[in-house]
Each structure stands twice: as C-alpha cells, then as structure tokens.
Protein backbone atom coordinates (compact mmCIF):
# COMPACT_ATOMS: atom_id res chain seq x y z
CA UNK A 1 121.02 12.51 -15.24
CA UNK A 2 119.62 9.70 -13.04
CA UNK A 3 119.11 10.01 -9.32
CA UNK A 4 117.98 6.88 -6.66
CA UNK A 5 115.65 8.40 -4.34
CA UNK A 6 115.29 7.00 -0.27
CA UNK A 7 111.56 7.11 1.18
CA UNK A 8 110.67 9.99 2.18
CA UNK A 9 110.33 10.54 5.79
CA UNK A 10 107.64 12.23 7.63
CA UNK A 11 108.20 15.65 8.24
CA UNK A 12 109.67 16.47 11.80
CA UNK A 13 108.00 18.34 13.87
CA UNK A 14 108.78 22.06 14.36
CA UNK A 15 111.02 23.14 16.95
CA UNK A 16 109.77 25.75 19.48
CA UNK A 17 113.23 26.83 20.41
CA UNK A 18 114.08 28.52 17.18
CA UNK A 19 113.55 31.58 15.74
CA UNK A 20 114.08 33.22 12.87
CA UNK A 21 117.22 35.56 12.72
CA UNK A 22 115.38 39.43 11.91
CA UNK A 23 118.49 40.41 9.99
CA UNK A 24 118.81 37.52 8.01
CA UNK A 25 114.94 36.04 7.68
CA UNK A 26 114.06 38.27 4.47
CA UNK A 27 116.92 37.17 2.38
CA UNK A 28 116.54 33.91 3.44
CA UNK A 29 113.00 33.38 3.37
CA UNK A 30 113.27 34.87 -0.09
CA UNK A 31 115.86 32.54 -1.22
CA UNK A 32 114.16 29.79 0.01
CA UNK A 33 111.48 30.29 -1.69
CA UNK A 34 113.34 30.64 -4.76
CA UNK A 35 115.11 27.23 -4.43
CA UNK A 36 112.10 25.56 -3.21
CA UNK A 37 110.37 26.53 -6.73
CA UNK A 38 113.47 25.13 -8.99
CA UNK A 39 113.23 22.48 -6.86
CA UNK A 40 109.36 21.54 -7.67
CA UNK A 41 109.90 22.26 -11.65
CA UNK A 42 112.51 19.40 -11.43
CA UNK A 43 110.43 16.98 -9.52
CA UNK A 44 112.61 16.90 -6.11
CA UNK A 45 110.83 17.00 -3.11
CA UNK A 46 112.99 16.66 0.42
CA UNK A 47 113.83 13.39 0.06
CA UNK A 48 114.53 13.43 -2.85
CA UNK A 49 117.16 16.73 -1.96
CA UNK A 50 118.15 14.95 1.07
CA UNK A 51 119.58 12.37 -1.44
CA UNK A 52 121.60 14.50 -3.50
CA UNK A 53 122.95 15.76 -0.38
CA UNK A 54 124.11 12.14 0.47
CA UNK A 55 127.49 13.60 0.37
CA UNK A 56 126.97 16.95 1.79
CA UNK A 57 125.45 16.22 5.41
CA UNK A 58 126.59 19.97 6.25
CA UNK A 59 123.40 21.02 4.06
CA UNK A 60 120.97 19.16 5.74
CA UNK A 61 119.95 22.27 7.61
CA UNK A 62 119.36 24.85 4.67
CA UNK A 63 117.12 22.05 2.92
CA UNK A 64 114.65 21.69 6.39
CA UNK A 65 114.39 25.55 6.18
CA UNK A 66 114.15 25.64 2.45
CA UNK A 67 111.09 22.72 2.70
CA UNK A 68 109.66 24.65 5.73
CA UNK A 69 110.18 21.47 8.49
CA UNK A 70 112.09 24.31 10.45
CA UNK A 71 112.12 27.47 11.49
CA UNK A 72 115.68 27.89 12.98
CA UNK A 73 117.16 29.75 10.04
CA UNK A 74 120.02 28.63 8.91
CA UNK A 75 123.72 30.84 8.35
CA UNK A 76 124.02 32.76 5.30
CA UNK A 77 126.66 30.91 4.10
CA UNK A 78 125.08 27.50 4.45
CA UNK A 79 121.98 28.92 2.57
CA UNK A 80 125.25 29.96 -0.28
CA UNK A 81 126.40 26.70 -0.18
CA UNK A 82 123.35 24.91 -0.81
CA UNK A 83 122.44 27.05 -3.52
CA UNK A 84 126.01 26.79 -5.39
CA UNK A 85 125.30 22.58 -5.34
CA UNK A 86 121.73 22.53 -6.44
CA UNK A 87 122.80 24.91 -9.52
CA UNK A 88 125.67 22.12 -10.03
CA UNK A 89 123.91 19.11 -9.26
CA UNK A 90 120.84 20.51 -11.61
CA UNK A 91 123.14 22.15 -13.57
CA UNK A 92 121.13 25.43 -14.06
CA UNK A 93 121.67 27.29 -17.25
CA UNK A 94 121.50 30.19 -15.19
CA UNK A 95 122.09 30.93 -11.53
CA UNK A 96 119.45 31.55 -9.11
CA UNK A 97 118.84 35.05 -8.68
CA UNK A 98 119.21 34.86 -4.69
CA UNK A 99 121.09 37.68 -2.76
CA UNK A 100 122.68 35.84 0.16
CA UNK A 101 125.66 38.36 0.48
CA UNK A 102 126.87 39.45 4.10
CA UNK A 103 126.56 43.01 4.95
CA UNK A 104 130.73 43.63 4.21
CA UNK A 105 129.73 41.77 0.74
CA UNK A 106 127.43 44.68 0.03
CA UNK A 107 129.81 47.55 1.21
CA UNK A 108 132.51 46.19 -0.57
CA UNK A 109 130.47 45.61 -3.90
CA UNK A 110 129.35 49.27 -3.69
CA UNK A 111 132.85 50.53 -2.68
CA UNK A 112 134.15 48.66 -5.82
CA UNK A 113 131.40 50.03 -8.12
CA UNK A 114 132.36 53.18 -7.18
CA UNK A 115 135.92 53.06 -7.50
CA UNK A 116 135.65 51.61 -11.10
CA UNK A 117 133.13 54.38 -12.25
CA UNK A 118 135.70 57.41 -11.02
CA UNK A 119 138.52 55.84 -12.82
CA UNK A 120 136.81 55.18 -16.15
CA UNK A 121 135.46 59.15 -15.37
CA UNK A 122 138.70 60.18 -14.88
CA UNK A 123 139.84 58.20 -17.75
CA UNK A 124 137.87 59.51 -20.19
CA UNK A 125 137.76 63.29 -19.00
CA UNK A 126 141.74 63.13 -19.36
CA UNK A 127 141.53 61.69 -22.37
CA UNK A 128 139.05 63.59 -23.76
CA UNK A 129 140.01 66.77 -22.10
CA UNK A 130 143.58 66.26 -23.23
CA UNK A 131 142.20 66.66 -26.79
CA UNK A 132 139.83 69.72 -26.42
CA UNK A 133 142.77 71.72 -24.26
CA UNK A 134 145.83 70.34 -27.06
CA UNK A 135 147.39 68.80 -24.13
CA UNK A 136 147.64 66.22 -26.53
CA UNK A 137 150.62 65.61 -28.84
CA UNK A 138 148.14 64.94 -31.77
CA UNK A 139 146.07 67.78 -31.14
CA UNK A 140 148.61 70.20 -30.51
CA UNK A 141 149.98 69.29 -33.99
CA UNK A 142 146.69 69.38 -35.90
CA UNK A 143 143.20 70.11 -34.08
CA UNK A 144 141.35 69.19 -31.24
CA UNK A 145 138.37 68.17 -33.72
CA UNK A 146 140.34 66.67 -36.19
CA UNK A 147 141.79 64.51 -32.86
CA UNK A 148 138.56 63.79 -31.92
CA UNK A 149 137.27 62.66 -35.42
CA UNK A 150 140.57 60.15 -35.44
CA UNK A 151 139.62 58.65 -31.86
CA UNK A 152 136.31 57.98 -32.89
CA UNK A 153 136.64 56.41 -36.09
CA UNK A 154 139.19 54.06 -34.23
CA UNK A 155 137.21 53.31 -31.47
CA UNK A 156 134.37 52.32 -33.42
CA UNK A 157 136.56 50.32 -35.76
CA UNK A 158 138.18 48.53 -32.54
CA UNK A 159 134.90 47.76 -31.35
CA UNK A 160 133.51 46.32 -34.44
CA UNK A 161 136.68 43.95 -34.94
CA UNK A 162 135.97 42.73 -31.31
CA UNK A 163 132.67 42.58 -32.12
CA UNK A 164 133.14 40.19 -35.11
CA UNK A 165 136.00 38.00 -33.24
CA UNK A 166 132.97 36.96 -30.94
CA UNK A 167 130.85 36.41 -33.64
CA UNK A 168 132.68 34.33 -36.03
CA UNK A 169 133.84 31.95 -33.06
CA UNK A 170 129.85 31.98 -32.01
CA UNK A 171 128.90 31.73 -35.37
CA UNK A 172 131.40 28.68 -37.09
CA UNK A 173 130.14 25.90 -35.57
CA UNK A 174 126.15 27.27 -35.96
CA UNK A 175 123.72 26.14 -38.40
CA UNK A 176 122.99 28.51 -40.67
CA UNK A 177 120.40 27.57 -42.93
CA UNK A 178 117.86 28.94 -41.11
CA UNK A 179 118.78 32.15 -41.42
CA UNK A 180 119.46 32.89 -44.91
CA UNK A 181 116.51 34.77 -44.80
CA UNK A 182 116.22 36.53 -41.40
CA UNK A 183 119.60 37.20 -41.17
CA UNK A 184 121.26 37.39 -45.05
CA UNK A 185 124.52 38.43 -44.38
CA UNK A 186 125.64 36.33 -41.45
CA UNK A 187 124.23 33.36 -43.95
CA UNK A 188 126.40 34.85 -46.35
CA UNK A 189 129.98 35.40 -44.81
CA UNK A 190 129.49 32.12 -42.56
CA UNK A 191 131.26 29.55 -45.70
CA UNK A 192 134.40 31.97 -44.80
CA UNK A 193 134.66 30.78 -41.29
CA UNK A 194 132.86 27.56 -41.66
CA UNK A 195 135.97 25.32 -40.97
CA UNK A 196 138.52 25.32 -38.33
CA UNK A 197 141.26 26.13 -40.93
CA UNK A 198 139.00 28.75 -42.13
CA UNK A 199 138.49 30.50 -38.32
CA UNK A 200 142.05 30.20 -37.68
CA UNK A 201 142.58 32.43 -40.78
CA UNK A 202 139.93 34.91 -39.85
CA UNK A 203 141.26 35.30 -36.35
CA UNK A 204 144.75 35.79 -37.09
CA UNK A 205 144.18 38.39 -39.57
CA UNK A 206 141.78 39.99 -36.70
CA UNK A 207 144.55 40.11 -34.62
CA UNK A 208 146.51 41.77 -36.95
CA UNK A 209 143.98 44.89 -37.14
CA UNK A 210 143.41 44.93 -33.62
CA UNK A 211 147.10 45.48 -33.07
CA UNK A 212 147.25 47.89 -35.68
CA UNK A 213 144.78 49.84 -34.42
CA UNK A 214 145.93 49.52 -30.89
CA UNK A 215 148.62 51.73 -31.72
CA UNK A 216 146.97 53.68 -33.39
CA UNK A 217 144.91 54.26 -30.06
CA UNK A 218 147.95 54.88 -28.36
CA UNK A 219 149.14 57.58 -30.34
CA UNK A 220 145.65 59.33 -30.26
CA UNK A 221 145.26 59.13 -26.76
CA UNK A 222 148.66 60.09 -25.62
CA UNK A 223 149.33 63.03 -23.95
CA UNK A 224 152.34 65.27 -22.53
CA UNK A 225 152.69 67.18 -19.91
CA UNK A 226 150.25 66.72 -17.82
CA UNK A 227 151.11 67.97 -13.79
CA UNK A 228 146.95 68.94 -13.51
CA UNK A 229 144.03 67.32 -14.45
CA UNK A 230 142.63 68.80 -17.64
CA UNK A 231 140.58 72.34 -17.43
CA UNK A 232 141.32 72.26 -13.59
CA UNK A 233 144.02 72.66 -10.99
CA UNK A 234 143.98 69.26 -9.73
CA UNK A 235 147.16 68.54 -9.31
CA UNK A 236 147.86 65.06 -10.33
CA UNK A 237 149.95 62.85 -7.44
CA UNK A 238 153.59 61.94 -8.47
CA UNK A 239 152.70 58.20 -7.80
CA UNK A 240 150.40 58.47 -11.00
CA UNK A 241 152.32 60.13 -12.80
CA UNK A 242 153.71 56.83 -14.25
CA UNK A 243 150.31 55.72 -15.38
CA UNK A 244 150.00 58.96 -16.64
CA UNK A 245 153.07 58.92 -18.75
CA UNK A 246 151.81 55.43 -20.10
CA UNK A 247 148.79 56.03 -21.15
CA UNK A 248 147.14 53.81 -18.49
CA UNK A 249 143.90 56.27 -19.07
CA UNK A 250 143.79 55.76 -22.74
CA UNK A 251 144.28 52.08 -22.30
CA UNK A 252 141.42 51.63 -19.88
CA UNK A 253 139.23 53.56 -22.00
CA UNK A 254 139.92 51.00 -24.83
CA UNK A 255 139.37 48.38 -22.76
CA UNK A 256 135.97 49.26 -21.54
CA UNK A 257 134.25 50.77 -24.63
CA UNK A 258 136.41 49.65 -27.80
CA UNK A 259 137.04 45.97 -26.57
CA UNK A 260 135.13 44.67 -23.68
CA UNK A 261 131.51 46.39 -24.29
CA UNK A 262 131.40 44.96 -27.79
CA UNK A 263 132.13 41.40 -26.89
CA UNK A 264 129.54 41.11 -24.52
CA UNK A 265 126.88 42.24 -25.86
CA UNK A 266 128.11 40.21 -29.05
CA UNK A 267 128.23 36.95 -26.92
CA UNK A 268 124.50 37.59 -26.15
CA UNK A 269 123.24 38.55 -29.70
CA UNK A 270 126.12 36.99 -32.22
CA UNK A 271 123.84 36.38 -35.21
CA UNK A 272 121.99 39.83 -34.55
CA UNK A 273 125.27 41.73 -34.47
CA UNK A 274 126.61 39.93 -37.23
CA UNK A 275 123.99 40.88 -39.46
CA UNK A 276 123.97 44.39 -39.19
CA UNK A 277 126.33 46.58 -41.98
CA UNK A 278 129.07 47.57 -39.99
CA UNK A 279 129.71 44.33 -38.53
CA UNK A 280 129.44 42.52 -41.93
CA UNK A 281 131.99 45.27 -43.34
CA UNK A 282 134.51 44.98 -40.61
CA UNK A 283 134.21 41.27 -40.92
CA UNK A 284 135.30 41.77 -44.55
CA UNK A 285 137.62 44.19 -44.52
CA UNK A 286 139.43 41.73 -41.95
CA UNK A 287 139.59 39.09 -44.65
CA UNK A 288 141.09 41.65 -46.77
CA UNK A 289 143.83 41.96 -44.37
CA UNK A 290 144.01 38.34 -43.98
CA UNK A 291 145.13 38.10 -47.75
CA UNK A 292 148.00 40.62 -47.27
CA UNK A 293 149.55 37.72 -45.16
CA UNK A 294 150.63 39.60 -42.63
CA UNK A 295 149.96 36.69 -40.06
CA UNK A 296 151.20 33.91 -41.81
CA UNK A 297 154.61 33.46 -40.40
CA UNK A 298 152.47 32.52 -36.88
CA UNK A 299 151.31 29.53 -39.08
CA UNK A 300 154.94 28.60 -39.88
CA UNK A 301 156.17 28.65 -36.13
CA UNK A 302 153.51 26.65 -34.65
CA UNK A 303 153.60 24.16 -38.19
CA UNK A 304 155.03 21.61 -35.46
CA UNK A 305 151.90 21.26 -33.64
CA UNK A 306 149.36 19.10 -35.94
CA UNK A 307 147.32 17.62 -32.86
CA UNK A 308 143.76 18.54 -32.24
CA UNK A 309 141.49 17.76 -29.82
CA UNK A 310 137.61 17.93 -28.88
CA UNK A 311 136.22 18.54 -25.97
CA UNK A 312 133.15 17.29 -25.28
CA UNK A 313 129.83 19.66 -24.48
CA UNK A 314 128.18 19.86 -21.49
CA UNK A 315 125.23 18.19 -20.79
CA UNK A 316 122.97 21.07 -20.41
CA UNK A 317 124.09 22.46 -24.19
CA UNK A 318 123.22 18.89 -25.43
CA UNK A 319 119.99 19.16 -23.93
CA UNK A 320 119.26 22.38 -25.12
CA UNK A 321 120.23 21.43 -28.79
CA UNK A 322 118.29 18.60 -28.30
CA UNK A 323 115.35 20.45 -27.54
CA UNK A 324 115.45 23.26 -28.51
CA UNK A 325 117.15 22.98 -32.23
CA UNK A 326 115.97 19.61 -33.23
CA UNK A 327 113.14 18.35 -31.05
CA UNK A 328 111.06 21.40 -30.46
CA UNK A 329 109.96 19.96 -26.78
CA UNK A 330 112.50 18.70 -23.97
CA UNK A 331 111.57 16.72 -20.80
CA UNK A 332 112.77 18.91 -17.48
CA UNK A 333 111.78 15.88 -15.26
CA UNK A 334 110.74 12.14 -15.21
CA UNK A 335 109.98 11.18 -11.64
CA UNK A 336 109.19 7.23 -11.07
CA UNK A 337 107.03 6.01 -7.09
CA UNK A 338 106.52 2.93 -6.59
CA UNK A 339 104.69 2.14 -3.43
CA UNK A 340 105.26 -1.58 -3.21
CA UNK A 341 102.27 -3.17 -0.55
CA UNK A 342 101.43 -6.63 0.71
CA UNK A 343 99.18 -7.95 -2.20
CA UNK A 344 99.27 -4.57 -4.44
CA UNK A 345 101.68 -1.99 -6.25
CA UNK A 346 101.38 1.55 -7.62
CA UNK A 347 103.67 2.55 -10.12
CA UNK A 348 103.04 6.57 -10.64
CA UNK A 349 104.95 8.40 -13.39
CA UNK A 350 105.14 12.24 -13.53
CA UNK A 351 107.03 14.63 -16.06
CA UNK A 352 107.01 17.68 -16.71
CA UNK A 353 107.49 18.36 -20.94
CA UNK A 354 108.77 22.36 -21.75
CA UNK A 355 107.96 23.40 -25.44
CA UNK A 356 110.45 25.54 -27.27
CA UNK A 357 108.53 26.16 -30.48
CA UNK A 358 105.17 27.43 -31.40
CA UNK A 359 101.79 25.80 -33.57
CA UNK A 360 102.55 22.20 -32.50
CA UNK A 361 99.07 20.94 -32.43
CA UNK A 362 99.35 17.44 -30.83
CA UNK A 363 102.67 15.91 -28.94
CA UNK A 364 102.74 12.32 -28.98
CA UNK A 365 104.74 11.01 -25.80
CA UNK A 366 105.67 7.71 -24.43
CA UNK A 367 104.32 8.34 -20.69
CA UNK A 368 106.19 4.93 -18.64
CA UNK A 369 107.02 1.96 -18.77
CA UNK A 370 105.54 -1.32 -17.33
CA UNK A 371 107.34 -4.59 -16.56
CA UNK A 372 103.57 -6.43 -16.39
CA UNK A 373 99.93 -5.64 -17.73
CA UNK A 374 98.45 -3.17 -15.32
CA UNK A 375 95.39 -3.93 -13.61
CA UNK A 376 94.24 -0.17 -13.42
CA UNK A 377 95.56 2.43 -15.80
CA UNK A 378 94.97 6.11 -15.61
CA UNK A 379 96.88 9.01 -17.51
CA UNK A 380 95.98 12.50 -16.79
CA UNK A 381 97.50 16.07 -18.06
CA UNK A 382 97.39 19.88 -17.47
CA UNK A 383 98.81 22.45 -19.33
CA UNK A 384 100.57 25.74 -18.27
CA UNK A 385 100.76 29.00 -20.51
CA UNK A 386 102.78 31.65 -18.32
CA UNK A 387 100.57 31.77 -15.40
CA UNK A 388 97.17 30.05 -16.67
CA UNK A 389 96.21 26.38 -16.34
CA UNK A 390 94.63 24.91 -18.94
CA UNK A 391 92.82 21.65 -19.73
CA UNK A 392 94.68 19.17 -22.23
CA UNK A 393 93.41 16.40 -23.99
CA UNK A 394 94.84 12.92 -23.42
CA UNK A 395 93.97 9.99 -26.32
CA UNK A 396 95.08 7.29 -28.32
CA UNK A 397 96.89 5.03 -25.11
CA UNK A 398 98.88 2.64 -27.07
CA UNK A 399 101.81 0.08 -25.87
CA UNK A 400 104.64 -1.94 -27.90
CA UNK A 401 106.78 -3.44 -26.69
CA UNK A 402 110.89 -3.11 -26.39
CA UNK A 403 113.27 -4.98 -27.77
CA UNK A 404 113.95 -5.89 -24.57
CA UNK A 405 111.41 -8.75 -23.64
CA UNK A 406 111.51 -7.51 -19.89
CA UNK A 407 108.87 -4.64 -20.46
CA UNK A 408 106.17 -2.22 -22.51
CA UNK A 409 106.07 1.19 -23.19
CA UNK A 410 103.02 2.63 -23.15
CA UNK A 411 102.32 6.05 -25.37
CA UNK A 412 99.42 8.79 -25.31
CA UNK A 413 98.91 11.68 -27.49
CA UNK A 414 98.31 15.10 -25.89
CA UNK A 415 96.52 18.20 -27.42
CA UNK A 416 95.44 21.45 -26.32
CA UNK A 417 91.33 21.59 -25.65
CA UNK A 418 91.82 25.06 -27.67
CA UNK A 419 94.80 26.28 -30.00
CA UNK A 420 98.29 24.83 -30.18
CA UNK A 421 101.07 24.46 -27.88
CA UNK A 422 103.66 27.65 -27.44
CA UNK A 423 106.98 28.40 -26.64
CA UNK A 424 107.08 28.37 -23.17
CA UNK A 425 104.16 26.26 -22.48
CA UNK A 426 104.49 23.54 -19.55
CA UNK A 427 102.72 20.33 -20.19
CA UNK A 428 102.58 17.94 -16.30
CA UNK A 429 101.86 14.22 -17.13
CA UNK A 430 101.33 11.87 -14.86
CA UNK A 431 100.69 8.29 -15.35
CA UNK A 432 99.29 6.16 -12.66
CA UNK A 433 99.12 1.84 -12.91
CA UNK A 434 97.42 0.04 -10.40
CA UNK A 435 98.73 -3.35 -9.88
CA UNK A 436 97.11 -6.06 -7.99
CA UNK A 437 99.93 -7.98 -6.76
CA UNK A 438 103.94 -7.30 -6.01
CA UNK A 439 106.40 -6.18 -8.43
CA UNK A 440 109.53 -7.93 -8.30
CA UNK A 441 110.68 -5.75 -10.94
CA UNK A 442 110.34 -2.44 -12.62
CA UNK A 443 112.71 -0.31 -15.32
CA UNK A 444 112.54 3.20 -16.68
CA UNK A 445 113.09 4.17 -20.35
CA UNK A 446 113.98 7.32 -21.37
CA UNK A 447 112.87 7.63 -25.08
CA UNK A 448 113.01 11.54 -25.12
CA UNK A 449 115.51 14.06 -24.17
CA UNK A 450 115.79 14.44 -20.71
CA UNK A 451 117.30 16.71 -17.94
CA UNK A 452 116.48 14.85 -14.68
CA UNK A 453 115.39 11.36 -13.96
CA UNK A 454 114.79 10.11 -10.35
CA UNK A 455 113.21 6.85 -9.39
CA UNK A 456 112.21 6.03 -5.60
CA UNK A 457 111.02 2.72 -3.76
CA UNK A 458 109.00 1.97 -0.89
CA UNK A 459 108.33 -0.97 0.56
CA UNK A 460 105.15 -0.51 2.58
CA UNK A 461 104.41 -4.34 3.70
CA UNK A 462 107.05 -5.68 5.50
CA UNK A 463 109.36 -2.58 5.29
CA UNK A 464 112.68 -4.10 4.67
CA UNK A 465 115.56 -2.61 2.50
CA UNK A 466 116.17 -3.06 -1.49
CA UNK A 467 117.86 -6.15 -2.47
CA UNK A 468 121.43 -5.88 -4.17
C-alpha cells in the first residue's frame, strides 16, 4: 500500500470557544488516544491522515481532535466514522477496541443480552426439565436418565462434527509439515482433505451425519403436552405454544451449544482442536460415512457445473504469510521526507520492522534508497521488547546497485547489543542522507514485505508545487 503525502501544515492554533462535551469527553478522549497510537505504529502523522482523508473532508474534524490541534470535541458518530476508515484504509487485522456507542446503543445491547440469556434459560430448563418430569415422549417411554444419556452423547457428537467441518476447511489449504510433531494427528488425517476433491468429499459426508443426528435431536428433545413450564405453574402463552409444539426450544439449544459454540472456538484454535482424540475420531468416523455413499447423488446433480474459480486473498493475509510463515520479520511502515532547500536536500527514511519469530541473532535490511552519492550518511536504530527500549547495533553499511541504472540501495545489518531478537520485538530504523545540492529525483524500493508505504515532499526554497 503506497500513500503520497502533502506538507504538513503548522498546527492551528487552539480555539478558546470550544469545550469539551462532559458526557462525551471520556470516550472520546479515550478513543483518541487509541487511534492516535495505531496511527504512530504506521508512520502517519496529521498530514499524512489529512491525506487519506482527501476524500472524506467530513473527517477533518475527528483527526484535529484525535492529533490534539482542537479541543471542540467532535460527535460520536464522526469519531465512528473515522475509526471505521482508518481500520479500512490500514486495513487492521483487528478492530480498534474503542467504545463510541450512544447511550440507546448501550441500553439496547444490554436489553438484547438479556433477552437472549432468558430464552436459551428457558430453552434449556424446558428441555431439560421435560426429561427429568417424562414430559417427554422419549422419557415417558424409557427413563429420564436413559433420555438424558441419549441427549448428551448427541450433543457432543453434533458438536464435534461441527467442530471438524471448521477444521478441515481451516486446515486443507495449511501447511502441515510443521506439525507432524506438535500436532500428530492433524498431520496425519490432513492427506484426506488435502485437495479440493478431497474436502468436497469430507464435507458432504459431514453433512450427512449432521442431518442424521439432527433428527435424532429432534426426537430427544421433543416434548408433549406441555400447557406449564416444567416443575412450575407457569402457564405457557397460547402464542408460544406453536414454538412449543415445534421444538423451537430444542432447536435453539442445538444451535447454541451443539453447533455454534464448537465452530467458534474451532475457527480460533483449528489445528489445536483438530488434534485432540475426539475430534480426530469424529473426523474419521465421518469418512466412514462418506464411503457408505450416502451423498453421492449431490455429486451427480450438480455434475453440470465443472467451473471453478479463485478468489484472490486479501492483502493483510498476504502480508501476514509473508511475514509471519516465510519471512519471520514484516515491515509495518516505510515512511520517505524529503525536505528539498535552495542548495541542499535531506532524504530521511524511517521503518518500523515487527519480528514474528524468536533467536534471530542479526537482521540484515536494505534501509533506502538513493538516486545520487550522499554527502552525509547516518543510520541509527532502537529496539522495543514489550515496553523496554533497548540499544541495537547498526554495521556493515553496504550499497549495490539496481538493475535499474537510476539508483542504489543501501543495506545495514542490525543486532541486538545483548541476546537475540523475539517475537514481538519492534526494531525503528531510520536512515538520514545529507545532500549538498537539489534532487531532481528520488524513488523508493520496497525489497521486503510491507504493510504501509508513504512518501512526502517539501519544497522549502522557492515553495512551488510538484511537477507532473
């Protein structure tokens, strides 16, 4: 992602009719705050922001409050607004963790909370009390324990077969061989899903035993009868009754603990989950129902449709593959000045280099580029583990040059004084060349994977605008 940065302007001075709204001031100060540090870990300052808000005037506002060159706070929705474009514009792997929701917001969030938690109470206790009071078909017929013993045993099974549908998708286009021995059996079972063909299988025999023991469900959690809520005297309103007769209570009970639970804790952990026994045996014992071919006609009435297509990833996952999988370090920002005077230039070059992998003793980093021989060259570092700033060591300044005759890279190595670099770590380089005389022209090359890039001009002596 490349950005052209304007000047910056000199901060305005601070109106003395504003004030900050009491109401609203903590949340916004707070988020403000919050923005204004993303902000600095990707190298924008406020003209740099005002520039991605070329667009986007309306913002203007929230960005003077957020940079502190007001105090007139701005609406809550503007502050909303803002936020929702930087996490687009910086595309955020995450969203910012700001609460900038309106009183109503709140009540309404609550009153929702609450609703959901006394249906899925009332769910279950009718469910459940349906079964220990034989107000269920099933139970009236056998037991209320041997009931119980059924729901359970299909409930967990539900939940591991959702469990493993997120998995396997998670899981078939991963590389595995790292994990063959941290995590055996997910190594083991991931040739069966390893192609599309082979997925498609998997999933369509998954369907098969989620259906199967879908009604299964609904015969265990059905119940007859029922004018009261079970073990009191309730009486249940003739507009539920309908749901009631259903089995809207069992359903939602499925949904929330035998479907919906597993997935998403799946999606977090798929590897995890898909190591442990259960998973791994549910996983097979799909297969196994995959070979009965119960599924297989679905394959005959969609035989017509042979096209495929790919989508193409989003530019944060290919950064974070980059990085993360291959690389071991990413760059979060490359920001380019160049003051441009009347005999002299200064080209300064700051990044900021995350680490995503642990012992690496020395990183070896092409710091700029230069169209011309600098007359003054300086390249400085400091490292950042969690909260502490350490010293780094910066040697070894070579250049070659690019195939491009234009222009020279120039390349440092960087070392910790003490120890290695760790996950986490936050390396700031910045590379300063003095030049004495005016550039005509200047380039950036990016030679390492990169989130943000933003260059900026200024003309100091005469100020006039950038040529075409």
């Amino acid at each position: 992602m490349s950005t052209v940065v304007p000047p910056p302007t000199p901060p305005a001075a601070l109106p003395t009719g504003g004030a900050i709204i009491p109401k609203k001031g903590g949340a916004l100060a707070a988020a403000a705050m919050q923005v204004r540090d993303v902000l600095a870990k990707h190298g924008i300052d406020h003209a740099a922001l005002a520039a991605l808000l070329a667009d986007q005037q309306h913002l203007l506002p929230p960005s003077n409050y957020v940079f502190g060159l007001t105090e007139v706070a701005p609406s809550l929705k503007a502050m909303r607004d803002l936020v929702q474009l930087i996490e687009q514009r910086l595309d955020l792997a995450e969203p910012l963790a700001v609460d900038l929701a309106g009183p109503m917001h709140h009540a309404l969030g609550r009153l929702r909370a609450a609703f959901a938690t006394t249906v899925l109470g009332l769910s279950g206790w009718t469910v459940i009390g349906s079964i220990l009071t034989s107000r269920n078909d099933l139970a009236a017929r056998t037991s209320p324990l041997i009931t119980l013993a059924i729901l359970l045993t299909v409930l967990v099974a539900l939940a591991l077969l959702e469990a493993a549908h997120i998995g396997a998708v998670a899981l078939s286009t991963a590389d595995v061989s790292t994990l063959e021995y941290s995590h055996p059996r997910v190594f083991r079972l991931h040739r069966f899903i390893a192609t599309k063909a082979k997925l498609e299988d998997y999933l369509a025999a998954r369907q098969v035993g989620v259906v199967l023991l879908v009604f299964v469900m609904a015969e265990v959690t059905r119940t007859v009868g029922l004018s009261t809520l079970p073990g009191t005297s309730i009486a249940i309103p003739p507009a539920l009754g309908a749901l009631f007769q259903i089995g809207a209570p069992g359903a939602l009970l499925v949904l929330i603990v035998g479907q919906v639970a597993p997935q998403i804790v799946t999606a977090r952990r798929p590897a995890a989950m898909m190591n442990l026994f259960p998973m791994a045996a549910a996983f097979h014992a799909t297969r196994f129902v995959g070979h009965l071919g119960l599924a297989q006609p679905a394959s005959w009435l969609v035989s017509w449709s042979t096209a495929t297509e790919r989508i193409p990833s989003a530019p944060r996952e290919r950064f974070t593959s980059a990085t993360v999988d291959v690389a071991g370090f990413g760059t979060l920002m490359t920001r380019r000045d160049i003051s441009v005077g009347s005999d002299h230039t200064r080209a300064t070059t700051e990044s900021t280099i995350v680490f995503h992998e642990n012992d690496r003793t020395m990183l070896s980093l092409d710091v700029a580029s230069v169209s011309k021989t600098p007359s003054r060259l300086r390249v400085s570092g400091c490292l950042f583990h969690e909260a502490t700033k350490l010293p780094v060591v910066c040697s070894s300044l070579n250049e070659y040059r690019m195939p491009d005759p234009r222009g020279t890279l120039l390349a440092c190595n960087f070392a910790p004084r003490a120890g290695c670099f760790q996950i986490g770590d936050v390396l700031d380089i910045t590379t300063v060349a003095d030049y004495d005389e005016q550039l005509d022209e200047d380039f950036v090359v990016i030679t390492a994977p990169t989130k943000l890039a933003t260059i900026r001009v200024v003309l100091e002596h005469p100020p006039a605008p950038l040529p075409p």
